[in-house]
Protein backbone atom coordinates (compact mmCIF):
# COMPACT_ATOMS: atom_id res chain seq x y z
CA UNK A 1 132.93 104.80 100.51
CA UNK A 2 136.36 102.74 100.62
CA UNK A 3 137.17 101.23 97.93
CA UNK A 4 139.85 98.23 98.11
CA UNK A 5 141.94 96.78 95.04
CA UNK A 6 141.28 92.92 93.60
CA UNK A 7 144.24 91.81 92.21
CA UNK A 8 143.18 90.60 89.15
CA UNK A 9 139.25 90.19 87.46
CA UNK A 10 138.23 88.63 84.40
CA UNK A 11 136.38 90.90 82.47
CA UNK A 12 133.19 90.04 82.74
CA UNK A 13 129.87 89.73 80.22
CA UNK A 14 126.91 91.94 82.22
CA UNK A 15 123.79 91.97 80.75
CA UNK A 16 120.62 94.06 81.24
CA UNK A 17 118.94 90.51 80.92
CA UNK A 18 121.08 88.48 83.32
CA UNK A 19 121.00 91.38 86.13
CA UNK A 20 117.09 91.07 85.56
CA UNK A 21 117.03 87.00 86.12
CA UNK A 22 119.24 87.47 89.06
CA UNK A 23 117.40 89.91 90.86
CA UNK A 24 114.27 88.52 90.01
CA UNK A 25 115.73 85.20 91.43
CA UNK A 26 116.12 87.22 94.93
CA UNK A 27 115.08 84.98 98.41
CA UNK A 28 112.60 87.84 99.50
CA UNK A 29 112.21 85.03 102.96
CA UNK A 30 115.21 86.98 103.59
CA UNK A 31 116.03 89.72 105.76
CA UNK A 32 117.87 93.34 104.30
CA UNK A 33 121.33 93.60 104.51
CA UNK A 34 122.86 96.05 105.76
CA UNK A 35 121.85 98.70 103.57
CA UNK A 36 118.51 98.68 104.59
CA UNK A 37 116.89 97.27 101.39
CA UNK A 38 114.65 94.10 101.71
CA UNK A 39 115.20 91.81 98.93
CA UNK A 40 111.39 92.04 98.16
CA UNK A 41 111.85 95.26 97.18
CA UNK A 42 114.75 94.83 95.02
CA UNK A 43 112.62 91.88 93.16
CA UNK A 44 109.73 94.41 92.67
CA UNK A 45 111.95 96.88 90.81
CA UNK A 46 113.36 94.43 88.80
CA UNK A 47 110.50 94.77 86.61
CA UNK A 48 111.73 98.36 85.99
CA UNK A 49 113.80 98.44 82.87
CA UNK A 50 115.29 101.85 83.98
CA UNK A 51 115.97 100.35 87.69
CA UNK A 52 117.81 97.09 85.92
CA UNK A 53 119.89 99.16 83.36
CA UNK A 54 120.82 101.34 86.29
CA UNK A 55 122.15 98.04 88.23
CA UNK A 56 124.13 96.85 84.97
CA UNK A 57 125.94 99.87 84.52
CA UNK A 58 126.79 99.88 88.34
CA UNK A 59 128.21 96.23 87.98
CA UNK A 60 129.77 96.76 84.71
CA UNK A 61 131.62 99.99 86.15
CA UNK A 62 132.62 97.55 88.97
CA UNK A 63 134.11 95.49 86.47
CA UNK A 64 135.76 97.92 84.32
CA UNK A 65 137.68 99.70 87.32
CA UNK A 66 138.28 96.41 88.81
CA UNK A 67 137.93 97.17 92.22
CA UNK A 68 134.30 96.26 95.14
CA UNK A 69 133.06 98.36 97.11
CA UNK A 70 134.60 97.46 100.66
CA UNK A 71 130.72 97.94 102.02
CA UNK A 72 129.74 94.38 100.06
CA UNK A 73 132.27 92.92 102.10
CA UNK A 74 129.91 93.76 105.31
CA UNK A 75 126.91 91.13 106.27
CA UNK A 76 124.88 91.23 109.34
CA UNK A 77 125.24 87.65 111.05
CA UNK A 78 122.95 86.46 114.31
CA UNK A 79 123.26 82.86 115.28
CA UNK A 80 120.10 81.63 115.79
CA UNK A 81 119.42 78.60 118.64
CA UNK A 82 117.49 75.84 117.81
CA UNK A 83 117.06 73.54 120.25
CA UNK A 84 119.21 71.85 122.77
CA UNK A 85 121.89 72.80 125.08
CA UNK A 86 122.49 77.17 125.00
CA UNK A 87 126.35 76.09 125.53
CA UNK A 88 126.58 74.15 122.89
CA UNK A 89 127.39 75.80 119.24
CA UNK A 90 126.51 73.03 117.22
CA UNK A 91 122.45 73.94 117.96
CA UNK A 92 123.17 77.53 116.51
């Protein structure tokens, strides 16, 4: 996993109950990213306390050191038509 520097973070409050509200707050009309994991799963284990404590410590490490993983950088993007003219990119 590459791992690239941020120049400069605020250190950051995490909580186990924030983490919990935001995951719980998930779109789950959206599709997985590109790890595979479907946001209506991730809501479902937010209701695990050990799943939730286990996603705090990963963002507070992430904080500590400073530094994302270069992965979260990556997002799967298809332009979508809606209607009108194919040539056109203002009906994407």
């Amino acid at each position: 996993m590459d791992i690239i520097a941020v120049k400069q973070i605020d250190p950051l409050i995490i909580s186990d109950y924030d983490v919990k509200n935001e995951l719980l707050a998930l779109d789950v009309s959206k599709c997985a990213g590109p790890d595979g994991v479907h946001p209506k799963i991730v809501r479902i284990l937010a209701g695990n306390d050990n799943f939730v404590s286990a996603v705090t410590a990963l963002y507070r490490s992430i904080s500590d050191v400073r530094q994302f993983p270069e992965t979260w950088k990556r997002a799967i993007i298809i332009a979508l038509h809606k209607m009108g003219a194919f040539s056109d990119a203002g009906n994407y």
